[in-house]
C-alpha atoms as a PDB file:
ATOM      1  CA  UNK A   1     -24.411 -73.980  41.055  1.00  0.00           C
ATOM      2  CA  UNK A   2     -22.806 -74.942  43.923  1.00  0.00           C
ATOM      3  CA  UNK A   3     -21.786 -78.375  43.273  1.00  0.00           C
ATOM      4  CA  UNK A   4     -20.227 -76.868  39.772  1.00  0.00           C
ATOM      5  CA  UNK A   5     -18.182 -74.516  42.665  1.00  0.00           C
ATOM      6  CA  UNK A   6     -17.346 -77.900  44.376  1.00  0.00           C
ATOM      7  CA  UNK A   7     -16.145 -79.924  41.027  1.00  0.00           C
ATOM      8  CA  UNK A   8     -13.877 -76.769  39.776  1.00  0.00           C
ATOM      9  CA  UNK A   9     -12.534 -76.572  43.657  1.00  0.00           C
ATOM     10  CA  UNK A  10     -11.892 -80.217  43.707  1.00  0.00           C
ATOM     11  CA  UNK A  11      -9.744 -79.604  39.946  1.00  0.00           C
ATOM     12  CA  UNK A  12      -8.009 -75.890  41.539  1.00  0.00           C
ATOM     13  CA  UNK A  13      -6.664 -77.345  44.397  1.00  0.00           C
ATOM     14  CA  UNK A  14      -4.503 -80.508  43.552  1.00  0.00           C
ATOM     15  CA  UNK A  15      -3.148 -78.301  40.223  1.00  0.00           C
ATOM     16  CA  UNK A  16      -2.047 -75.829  42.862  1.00  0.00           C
ATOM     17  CA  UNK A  17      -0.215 -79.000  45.092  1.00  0.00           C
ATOM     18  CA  UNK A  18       1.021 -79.514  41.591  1.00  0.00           C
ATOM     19  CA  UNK A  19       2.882 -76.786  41.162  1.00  0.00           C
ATOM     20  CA  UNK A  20       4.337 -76.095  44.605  1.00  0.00           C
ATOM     21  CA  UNK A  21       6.082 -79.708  44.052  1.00  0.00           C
ATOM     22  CA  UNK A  22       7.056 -78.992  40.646  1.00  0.00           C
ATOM     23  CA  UNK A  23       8.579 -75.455  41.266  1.00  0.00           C
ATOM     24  CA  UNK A  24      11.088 -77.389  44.211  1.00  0.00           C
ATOM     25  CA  UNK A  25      11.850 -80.325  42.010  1.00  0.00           C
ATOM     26  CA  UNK A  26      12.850 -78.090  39.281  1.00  0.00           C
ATOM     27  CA  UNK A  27      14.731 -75.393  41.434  1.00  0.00           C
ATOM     28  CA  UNK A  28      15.952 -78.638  43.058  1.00  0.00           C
ATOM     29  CA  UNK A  29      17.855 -79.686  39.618  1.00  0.00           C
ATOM     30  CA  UNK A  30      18.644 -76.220  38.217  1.00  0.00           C
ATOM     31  CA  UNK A  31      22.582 -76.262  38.139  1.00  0.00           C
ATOM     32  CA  UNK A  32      24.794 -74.413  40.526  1.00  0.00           C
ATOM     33  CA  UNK A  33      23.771 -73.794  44.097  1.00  0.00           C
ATOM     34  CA  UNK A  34      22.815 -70.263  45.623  1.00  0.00           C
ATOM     35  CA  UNK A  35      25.929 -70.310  47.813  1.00  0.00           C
ATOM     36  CA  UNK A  36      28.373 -71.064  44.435  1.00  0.00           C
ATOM     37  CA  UNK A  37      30.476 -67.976  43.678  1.00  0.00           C
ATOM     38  CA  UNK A  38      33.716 -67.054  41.566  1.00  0.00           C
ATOM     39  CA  UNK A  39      35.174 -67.674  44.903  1.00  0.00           C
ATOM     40  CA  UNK A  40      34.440 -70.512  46.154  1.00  0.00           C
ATOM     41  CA  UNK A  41      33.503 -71.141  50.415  1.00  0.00           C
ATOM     42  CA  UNK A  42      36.022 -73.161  52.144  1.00  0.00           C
ATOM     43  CA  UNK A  43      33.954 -76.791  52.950  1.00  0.00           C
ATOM     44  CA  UNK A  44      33.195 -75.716  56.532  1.00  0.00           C
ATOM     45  CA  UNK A  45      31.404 -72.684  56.249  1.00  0.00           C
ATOM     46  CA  UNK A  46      29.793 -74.020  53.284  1.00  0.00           C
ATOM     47  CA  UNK A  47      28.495 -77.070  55.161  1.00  0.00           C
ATOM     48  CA  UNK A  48      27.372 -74.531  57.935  1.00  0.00           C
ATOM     49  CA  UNK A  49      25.461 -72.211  55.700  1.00  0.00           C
ATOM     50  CA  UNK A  50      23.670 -75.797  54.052  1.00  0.00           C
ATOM     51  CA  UNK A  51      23.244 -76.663  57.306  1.00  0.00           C
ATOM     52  CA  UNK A  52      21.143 -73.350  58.600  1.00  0.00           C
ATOM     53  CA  UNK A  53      18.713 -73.394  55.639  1.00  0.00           C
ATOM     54  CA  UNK A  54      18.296 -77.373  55.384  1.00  0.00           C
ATOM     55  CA  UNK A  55      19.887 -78.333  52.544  1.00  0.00           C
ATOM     56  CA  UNK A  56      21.998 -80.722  53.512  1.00  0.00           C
ATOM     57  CA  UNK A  57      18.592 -82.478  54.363  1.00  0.00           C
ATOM     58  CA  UNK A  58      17.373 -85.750  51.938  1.00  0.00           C
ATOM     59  CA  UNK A  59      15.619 -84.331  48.980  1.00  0.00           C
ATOM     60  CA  UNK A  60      12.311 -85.947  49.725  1.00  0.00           C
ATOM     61  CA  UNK A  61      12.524 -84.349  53.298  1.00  0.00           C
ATOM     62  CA  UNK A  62      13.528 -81.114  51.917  1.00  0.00           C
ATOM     63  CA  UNK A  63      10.444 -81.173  49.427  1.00  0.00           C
ATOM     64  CA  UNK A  64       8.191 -82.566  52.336  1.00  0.00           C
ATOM     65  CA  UNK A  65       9.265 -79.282  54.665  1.00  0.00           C
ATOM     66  CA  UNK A  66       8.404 -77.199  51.868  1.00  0.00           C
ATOM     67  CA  UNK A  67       4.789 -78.373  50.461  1.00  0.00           C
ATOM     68  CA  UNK A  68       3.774 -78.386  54.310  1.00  0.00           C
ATOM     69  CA  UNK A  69       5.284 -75.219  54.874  1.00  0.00           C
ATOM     70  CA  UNK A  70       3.482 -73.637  52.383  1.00  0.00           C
ATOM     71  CA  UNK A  71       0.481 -75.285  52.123  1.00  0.00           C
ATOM     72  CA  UNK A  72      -0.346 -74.841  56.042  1.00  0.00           C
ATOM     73  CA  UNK A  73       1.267 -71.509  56.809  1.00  0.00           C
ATOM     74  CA  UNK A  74       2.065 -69.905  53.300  1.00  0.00           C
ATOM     75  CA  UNK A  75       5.858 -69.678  54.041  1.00  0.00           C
ATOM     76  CA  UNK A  76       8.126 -69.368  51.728  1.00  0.00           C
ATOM     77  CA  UNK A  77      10.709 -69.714  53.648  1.00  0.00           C
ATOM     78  CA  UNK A  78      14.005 -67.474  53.765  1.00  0.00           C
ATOM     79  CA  UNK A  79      15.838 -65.861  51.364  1.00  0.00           C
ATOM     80  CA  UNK A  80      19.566 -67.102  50.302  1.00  0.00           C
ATOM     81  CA  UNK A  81      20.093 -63.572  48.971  1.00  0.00           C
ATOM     82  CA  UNK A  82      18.723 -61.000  50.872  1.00  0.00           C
ATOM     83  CA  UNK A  83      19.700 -61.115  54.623  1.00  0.00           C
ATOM     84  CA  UNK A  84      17.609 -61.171  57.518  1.00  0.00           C
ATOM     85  CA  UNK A  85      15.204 -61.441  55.004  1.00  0.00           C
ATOM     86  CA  UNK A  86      12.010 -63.763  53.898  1.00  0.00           C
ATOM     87  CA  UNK A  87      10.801 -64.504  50.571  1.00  0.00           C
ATOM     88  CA  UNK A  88       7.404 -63.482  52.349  1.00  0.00           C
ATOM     89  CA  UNK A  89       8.913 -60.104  53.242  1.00  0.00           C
ATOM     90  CA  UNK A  90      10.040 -59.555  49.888  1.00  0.00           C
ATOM     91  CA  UNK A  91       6.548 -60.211  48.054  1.00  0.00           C
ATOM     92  CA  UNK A  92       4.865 -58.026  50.550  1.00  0.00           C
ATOM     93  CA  UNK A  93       7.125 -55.457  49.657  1.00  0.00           C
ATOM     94  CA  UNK A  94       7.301 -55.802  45.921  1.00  0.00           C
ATOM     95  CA  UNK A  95       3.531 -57.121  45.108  1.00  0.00           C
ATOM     96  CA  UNK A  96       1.416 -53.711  45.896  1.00  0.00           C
ATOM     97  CA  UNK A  97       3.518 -51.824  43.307  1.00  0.00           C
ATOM     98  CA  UNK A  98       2.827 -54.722  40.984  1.00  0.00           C
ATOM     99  CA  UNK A  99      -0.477 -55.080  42.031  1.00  0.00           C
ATOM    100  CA  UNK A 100      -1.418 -51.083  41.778  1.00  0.00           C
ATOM    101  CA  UNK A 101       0.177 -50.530  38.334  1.00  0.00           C
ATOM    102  CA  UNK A 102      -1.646 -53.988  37.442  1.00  0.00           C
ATOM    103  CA  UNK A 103      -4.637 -52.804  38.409  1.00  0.00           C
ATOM    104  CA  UNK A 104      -4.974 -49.572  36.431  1.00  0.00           C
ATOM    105  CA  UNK A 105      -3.344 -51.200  33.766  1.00  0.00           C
ATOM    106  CA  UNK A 106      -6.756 -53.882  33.359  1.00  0.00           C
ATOM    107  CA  UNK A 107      -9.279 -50.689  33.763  1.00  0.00           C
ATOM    108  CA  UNK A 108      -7.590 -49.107  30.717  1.00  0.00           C
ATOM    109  CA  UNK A 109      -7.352 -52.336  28.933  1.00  0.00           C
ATOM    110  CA  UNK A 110     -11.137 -53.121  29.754  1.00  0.00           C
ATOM    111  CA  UNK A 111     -12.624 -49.694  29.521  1.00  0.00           C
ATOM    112  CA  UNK A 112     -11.007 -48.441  26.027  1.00  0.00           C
ATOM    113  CA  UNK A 113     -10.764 -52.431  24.652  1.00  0.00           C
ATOM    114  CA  UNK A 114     -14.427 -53.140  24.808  1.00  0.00           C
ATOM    115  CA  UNK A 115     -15.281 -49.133  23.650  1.00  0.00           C
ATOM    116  CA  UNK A 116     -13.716 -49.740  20.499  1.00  0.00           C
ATOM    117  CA  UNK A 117     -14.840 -52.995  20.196  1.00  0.00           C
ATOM    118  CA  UNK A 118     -18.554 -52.242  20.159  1.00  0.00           C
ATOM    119  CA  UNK A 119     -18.087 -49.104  18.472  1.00  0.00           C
ATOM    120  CA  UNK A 120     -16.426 -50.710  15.639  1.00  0.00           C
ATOM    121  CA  UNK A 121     -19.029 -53.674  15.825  1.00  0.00           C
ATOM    122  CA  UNK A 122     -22.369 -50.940  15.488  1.00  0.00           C
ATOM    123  CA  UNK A 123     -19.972 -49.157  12.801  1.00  0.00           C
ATOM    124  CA  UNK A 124     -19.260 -51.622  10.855  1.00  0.00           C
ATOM    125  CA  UNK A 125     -17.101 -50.699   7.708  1.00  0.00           C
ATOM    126  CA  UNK A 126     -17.320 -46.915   8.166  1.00  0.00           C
ATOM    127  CA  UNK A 127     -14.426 -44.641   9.017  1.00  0.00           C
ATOM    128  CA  UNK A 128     -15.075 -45.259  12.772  1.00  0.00           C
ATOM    129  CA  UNK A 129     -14.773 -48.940  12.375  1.00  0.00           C
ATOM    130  CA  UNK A 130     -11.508 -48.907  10.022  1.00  0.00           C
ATOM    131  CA  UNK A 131     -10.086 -46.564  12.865  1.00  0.00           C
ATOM    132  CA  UNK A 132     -10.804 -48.898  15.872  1.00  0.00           C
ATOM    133  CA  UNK A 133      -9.545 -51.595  13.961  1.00  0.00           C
ATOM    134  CA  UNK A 134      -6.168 -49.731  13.107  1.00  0.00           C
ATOM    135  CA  UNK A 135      -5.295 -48.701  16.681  1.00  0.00           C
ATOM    136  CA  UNK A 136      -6.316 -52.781  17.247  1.00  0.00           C
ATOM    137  CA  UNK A 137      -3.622 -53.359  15.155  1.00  0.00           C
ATOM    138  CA  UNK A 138      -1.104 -50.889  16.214  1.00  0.00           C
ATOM    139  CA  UNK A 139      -1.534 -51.850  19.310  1.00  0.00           C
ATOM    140  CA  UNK A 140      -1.110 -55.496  19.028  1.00  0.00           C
ATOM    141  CA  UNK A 141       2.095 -54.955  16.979  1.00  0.00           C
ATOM    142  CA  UNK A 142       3.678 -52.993  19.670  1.00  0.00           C
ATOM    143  CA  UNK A 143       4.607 -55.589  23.143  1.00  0.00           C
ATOM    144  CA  UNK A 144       4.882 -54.009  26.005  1.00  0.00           C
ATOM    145  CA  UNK A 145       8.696 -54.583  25.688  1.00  0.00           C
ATOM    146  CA  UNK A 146       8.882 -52.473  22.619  1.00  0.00           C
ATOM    147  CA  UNK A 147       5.823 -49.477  24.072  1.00  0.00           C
ATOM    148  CA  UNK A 148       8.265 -49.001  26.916  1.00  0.00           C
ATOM    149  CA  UNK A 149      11.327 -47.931  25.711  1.00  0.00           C
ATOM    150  CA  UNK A 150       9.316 -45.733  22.900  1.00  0.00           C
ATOM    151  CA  UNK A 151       7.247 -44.196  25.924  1.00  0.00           C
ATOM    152  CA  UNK A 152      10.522 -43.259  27.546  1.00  0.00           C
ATOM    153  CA  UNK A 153      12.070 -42.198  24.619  1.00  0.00           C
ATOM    154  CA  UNK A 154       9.234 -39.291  24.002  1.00  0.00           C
ATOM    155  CA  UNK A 155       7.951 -37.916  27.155  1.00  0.00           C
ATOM    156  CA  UNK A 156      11.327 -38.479  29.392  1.00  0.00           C
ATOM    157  CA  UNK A 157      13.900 -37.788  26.311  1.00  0.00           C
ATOM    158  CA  UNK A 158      12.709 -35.516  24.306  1.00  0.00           C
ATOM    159  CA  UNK A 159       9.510 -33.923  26.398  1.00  0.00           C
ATOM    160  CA  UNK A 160      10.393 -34.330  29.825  1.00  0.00           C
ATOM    161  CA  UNK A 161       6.930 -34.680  30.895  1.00  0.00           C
ATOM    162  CA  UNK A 162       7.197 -38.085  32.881  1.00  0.00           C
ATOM    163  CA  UNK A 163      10.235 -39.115  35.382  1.00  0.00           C
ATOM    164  CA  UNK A 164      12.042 -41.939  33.504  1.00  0.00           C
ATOM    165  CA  UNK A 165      11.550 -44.667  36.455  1.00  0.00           C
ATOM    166  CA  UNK A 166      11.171 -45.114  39.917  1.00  0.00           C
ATOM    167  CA  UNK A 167       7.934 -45.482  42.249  1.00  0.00           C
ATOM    168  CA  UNK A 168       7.844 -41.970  44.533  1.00  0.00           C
ATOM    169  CA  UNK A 169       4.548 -43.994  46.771  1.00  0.00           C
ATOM    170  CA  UNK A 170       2.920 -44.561  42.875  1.00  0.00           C
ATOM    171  CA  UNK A 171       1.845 -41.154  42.397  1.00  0.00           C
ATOM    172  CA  UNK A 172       0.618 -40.589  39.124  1.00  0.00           C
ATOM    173  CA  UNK A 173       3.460 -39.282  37.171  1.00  0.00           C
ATOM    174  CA  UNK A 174       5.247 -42.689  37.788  1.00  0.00           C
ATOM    175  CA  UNK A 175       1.792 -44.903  36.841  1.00  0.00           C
ATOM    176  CA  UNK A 176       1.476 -43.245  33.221  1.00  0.00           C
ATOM    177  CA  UNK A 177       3.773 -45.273  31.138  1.00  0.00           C
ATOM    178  CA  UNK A 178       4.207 -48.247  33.229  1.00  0.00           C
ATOM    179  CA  UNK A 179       0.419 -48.456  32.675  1.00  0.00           C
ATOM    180  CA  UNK A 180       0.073 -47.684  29.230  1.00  0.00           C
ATOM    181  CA  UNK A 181       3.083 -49.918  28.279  1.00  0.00           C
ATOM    182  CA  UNK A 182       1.792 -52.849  29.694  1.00  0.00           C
ATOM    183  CA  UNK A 183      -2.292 -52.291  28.882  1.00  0.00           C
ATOM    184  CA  UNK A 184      -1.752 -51.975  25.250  1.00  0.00           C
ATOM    185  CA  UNK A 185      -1.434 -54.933  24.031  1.00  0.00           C
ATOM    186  CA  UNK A 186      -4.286 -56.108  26.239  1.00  0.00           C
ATOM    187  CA  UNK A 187      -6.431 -53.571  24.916  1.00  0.00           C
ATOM    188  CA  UNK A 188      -6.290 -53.957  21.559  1.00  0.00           C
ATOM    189  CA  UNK A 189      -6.918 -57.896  21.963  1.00  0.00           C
ATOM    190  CA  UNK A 190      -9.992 -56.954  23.834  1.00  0.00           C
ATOM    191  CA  UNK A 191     -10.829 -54.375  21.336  1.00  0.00           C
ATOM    192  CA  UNK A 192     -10.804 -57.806  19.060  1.00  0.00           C
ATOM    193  CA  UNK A 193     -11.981 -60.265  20.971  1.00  0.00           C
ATOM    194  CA  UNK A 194     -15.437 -57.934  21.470  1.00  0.00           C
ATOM    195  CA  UNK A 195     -16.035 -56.748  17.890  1.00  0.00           C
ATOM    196  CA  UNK A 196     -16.215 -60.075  16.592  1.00  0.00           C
ATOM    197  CA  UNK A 197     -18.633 -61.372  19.256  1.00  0.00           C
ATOM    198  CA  UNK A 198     -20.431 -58.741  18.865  1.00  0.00           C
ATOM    199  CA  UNK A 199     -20.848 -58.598  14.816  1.00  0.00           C
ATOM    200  CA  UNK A 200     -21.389 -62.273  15.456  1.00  0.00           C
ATOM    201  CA  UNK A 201     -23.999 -61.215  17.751  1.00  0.00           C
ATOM    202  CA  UNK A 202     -25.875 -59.143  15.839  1.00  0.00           C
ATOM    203  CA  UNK A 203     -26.187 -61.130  12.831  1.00  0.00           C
ATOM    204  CA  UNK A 204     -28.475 -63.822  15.434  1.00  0.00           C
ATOM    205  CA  UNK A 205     -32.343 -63.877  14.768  1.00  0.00           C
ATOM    206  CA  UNK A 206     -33.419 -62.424  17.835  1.00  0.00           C
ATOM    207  CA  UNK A 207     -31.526 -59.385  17.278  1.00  0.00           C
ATOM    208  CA  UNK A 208     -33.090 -59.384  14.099  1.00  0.00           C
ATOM    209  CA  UNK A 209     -36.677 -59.702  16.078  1.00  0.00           C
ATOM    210  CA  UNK A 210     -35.657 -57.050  18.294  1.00  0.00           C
ATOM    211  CA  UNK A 211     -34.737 -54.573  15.793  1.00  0.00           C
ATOM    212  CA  UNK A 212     -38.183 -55.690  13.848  1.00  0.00           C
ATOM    213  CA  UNK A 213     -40.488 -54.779  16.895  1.00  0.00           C
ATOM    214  CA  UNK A 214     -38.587 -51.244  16.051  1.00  0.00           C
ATOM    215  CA  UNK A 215     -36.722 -51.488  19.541  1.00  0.00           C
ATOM    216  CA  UNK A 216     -33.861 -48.327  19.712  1.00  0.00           C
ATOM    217  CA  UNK A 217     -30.762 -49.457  18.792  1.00  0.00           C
ATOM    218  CA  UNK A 218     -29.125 -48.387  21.885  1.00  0.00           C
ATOM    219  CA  UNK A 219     -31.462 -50.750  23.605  1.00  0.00           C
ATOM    220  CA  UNK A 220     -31.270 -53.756  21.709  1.00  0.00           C
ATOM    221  CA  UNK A 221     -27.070 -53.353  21.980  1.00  0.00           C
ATOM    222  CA  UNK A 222     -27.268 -52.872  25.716  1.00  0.00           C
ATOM    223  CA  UNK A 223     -30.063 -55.317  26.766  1.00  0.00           C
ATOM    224  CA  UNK A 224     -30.253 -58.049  23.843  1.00  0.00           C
ATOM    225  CA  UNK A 225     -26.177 -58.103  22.571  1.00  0.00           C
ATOM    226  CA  UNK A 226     -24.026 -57.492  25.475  1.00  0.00           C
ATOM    227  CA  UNK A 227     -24.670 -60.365  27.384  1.00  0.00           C
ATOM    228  CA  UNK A 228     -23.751 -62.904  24.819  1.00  0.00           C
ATOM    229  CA  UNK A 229     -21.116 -60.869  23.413  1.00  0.00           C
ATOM    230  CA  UNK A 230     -19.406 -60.288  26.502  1.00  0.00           C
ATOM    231  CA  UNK A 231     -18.900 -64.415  27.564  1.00  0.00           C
ATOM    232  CA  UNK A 232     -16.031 -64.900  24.881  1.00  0.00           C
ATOM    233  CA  UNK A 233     -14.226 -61.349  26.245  1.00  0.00           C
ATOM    234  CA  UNK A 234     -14.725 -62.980  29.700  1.00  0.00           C
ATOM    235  CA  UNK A 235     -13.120 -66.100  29.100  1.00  0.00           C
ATOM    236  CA  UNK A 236     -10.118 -64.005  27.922  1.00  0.00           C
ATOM    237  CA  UNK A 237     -10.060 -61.529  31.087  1.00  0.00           C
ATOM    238  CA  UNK A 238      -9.220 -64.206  33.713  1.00  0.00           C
ATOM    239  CA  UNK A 239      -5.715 -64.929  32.303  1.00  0.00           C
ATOM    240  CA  UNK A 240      -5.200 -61.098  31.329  1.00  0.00           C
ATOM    241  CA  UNK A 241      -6.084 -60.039  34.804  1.00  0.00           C
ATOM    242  CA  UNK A 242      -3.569 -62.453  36.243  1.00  0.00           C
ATOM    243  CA  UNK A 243      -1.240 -61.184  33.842  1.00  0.00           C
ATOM    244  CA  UNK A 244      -1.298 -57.473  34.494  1.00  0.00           C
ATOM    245  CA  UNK A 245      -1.659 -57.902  38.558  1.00  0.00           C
ATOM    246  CA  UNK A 246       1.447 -60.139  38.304  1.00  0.00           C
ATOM    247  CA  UNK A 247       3.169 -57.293  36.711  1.00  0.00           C
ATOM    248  CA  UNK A 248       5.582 -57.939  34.106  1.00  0.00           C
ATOM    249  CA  UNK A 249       9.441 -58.052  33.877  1.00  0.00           C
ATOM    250  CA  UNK A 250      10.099 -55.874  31.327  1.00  0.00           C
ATOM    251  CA  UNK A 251       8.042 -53.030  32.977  1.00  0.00           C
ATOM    252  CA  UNK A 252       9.580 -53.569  36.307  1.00  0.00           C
ATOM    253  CA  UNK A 253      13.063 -53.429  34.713  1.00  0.00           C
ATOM    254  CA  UNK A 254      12.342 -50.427  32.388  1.00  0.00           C
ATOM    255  CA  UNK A 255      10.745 -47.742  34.997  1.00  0.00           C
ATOM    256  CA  UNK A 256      12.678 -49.862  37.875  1.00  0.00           C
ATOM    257  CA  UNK A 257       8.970 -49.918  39.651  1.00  0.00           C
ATOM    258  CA  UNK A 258      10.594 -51.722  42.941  1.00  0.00           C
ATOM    259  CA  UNK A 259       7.758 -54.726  41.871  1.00  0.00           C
ATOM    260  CA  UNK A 260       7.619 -58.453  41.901  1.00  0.00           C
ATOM    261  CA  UNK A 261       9.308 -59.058  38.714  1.00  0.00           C
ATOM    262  CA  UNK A 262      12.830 -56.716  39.668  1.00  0.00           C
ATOM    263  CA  UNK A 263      13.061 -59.358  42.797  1.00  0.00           C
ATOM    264  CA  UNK A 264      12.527 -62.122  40.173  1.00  0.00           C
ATOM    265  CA  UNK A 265      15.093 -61.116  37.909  1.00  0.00           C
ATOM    266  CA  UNK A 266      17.888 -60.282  40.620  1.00  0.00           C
ATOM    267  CA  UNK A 267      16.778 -63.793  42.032  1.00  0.00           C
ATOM    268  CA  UNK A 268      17.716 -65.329  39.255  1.00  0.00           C
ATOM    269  CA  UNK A 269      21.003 -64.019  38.530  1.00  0.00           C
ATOM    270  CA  UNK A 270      21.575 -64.778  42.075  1.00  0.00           C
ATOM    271  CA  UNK A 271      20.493 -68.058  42.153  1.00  0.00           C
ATOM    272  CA  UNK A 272      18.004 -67.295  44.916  1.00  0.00           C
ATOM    273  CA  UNK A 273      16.277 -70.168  44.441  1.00  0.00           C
ATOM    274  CA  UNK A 274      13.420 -69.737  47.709  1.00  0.00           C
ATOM    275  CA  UNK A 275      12.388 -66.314  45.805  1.00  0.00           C
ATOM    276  CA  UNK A 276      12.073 -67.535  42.265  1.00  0.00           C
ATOM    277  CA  UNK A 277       9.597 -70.580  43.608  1.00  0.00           C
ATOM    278  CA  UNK A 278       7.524 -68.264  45.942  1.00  0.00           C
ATOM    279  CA  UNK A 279       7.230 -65.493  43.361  1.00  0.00           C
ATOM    280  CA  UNK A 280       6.069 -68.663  40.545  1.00  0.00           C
ATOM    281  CA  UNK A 281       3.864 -70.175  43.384  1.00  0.00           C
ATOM    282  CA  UNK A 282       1.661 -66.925  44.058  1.00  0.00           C
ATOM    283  CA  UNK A 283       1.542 -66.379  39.667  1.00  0.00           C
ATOM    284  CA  UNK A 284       0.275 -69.713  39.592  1.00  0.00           C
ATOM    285  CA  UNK A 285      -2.264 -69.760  42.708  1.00  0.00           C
ATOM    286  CA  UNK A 286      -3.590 -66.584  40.851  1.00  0.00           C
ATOM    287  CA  UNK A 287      -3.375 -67.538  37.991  1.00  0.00           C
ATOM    288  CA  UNK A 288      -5.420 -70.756  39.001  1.00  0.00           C
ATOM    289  CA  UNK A 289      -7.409 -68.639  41.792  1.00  0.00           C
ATOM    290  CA  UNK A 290      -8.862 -65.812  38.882  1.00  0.00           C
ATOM    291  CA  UNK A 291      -9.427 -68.816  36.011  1.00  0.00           C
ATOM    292  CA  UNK A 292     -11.696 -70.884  38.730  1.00  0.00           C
ATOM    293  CA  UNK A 293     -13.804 -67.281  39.086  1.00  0.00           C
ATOM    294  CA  UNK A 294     -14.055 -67.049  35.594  1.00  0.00           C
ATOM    295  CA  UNK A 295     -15.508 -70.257  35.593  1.00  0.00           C
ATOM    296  CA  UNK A 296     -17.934 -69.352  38.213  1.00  0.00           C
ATOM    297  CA  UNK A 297     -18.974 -66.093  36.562  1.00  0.00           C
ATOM    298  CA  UNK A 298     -19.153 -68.163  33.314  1.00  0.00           C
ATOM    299  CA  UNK A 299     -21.471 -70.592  34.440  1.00  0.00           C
ATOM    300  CA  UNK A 300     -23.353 -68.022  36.561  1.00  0.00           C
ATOM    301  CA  UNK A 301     -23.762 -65.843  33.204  1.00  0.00           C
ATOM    302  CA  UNK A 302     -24.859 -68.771  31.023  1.00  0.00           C
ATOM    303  CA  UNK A 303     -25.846 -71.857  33.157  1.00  0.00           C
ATOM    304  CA  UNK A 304     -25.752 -74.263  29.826  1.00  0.00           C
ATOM    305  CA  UNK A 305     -21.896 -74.009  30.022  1.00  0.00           C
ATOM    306  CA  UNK A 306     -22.486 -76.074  33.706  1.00  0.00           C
ATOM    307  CA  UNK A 307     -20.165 -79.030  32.956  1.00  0.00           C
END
């Protein structure tokens, strides 16, 4: 087990070099500059403000400052937007929002997904399964930029039950549709993934055995079936948990959350280029970070898959 740890660490850690390199060169040829403006800076001051974050530097010492900078320290650097201000600052103020409403957005996904998922699997082809498989479908038919707008149509509109945006320290009122809109989608591809595996599961021989030695059916699902059934749902959780922490733009923008993905999107109509690669940098290192403990708990679940 530990040399698998090794091999995926050896893989994890050059993709993430990878992408710190490839973020720069492509800010690096993105057109425009973060100082260009309708009115454009007479040459001096524009050389000065170059000057102050380094870019009138070579390109291959810019990049070289950069990869060491964040690969030894995890700097960012500064922001070209925000004064005073670091692109560290700004993800340590915009990432726990992200990362809360994230959060509570995978238990939801996980918790009701994998419910209906067996329940539809054990019930196969009665009312409870046909219903399971219809919110499923609902669900996956509705993106989270199309549940939030409908959210905040009924219960801000024409209820009134829910404030319409905003953070308030994330108490609950401000969590319910930010976390619904974005778990959705999730849920019902969990609710999927896990009746399949499951009716796949239970079709096997030894479930068959099991159910012959006259074994309760509540203990043949929970000690026989869920293990296998649960490694293809795994293999699907990594990437969704990256991609619910991470937040998304459209829910940031709708309930104007104060997360991650606001910054990103002002960044990028300001051409604040430092933000857009740290915010894509930390994605990615998470995104590679949560796949190689996927791995881990893959191989640790079923050592055959060991490669």
């Amino acid at each position: 087990m530990l040399s698998f740890v090794v091999r995926r660490l050896a893989v994890a850690i050059p993709t993430l070099l990878i992408l710190v390199v490839l973020s720069f060169i492509l800010m690096y040829a993105a057109p425009g500059g973060p100082f260009n403006s309708e009115r454009p800076l007479p040459p001096e001051v524009l050389a000065n403000i170059e000057a102050k974050y380094g870019l009138d530097q070579p390109f291959w010492k810019q990049i070289l400052n950069y990869v060491v900078s964040v690969v030894t320290q995890f700097d960012f650097g500064p922001s070209f937007q925000y004064k005073d201000r670091s692109v560290n600052d700004i993800i340590a103020q915009g990432f726990p929002v992200t990362l809360t409403y994230g959060f509570w957005s995978f238990v939801v996904a996980v918790t009701v997904g994998v419910s209906l998922g067996i329940a539809a699997a054990i019930k196969q082809n009665t009312w409870i399964d046909y219903f399971a498989v219809g919110i499923s479908i609902g669900a996956q038919v509705l993106p989270n930029f199309v549940m939030a707008p409908i959210l905040l149509l009924i219960f801000t509109l024409w209820l009134g039950w829910l404030p319409g945006g905003g953070w308030n320290g994330g108490q609950w009122q401000f969590l319910i549709m930010p976390v619904i809109a974005l778990s959705t989608s999730y849920m019902a591809s969990i609710a999927r993934i896990t009746r399949s595996s499951m009716l796949e599961v239970l079709n096997t021989n030894f479930i068959r055995t099991a159910q012959a030695k006259g074994l309760p059916m509540r203990r043949v699902i929970w000690k026989h079936a869920m293990k296998p059934t649960i490694l293809p749902v795994l293999s699907y959780l990594g990437p969704a948990f990256v991609g619910m922490i991470t937040g998304s733009v459209i829910i940031d923008v709708f309930f104007s959350t104060g997360g991650i993905g606001q910054f990103f999107v002002n960044s990028a109509f300001n051409r604040d280029y430092s933000v857009i690669m740290g915010i894509t940098i930390l994605v990615g290192a998470l995104t590679i970070m949560f796949n190689l403990v996927v791995d881990i708990l893959y191989a640790w679940i079923d050592p055959k898959i060991r490669y």
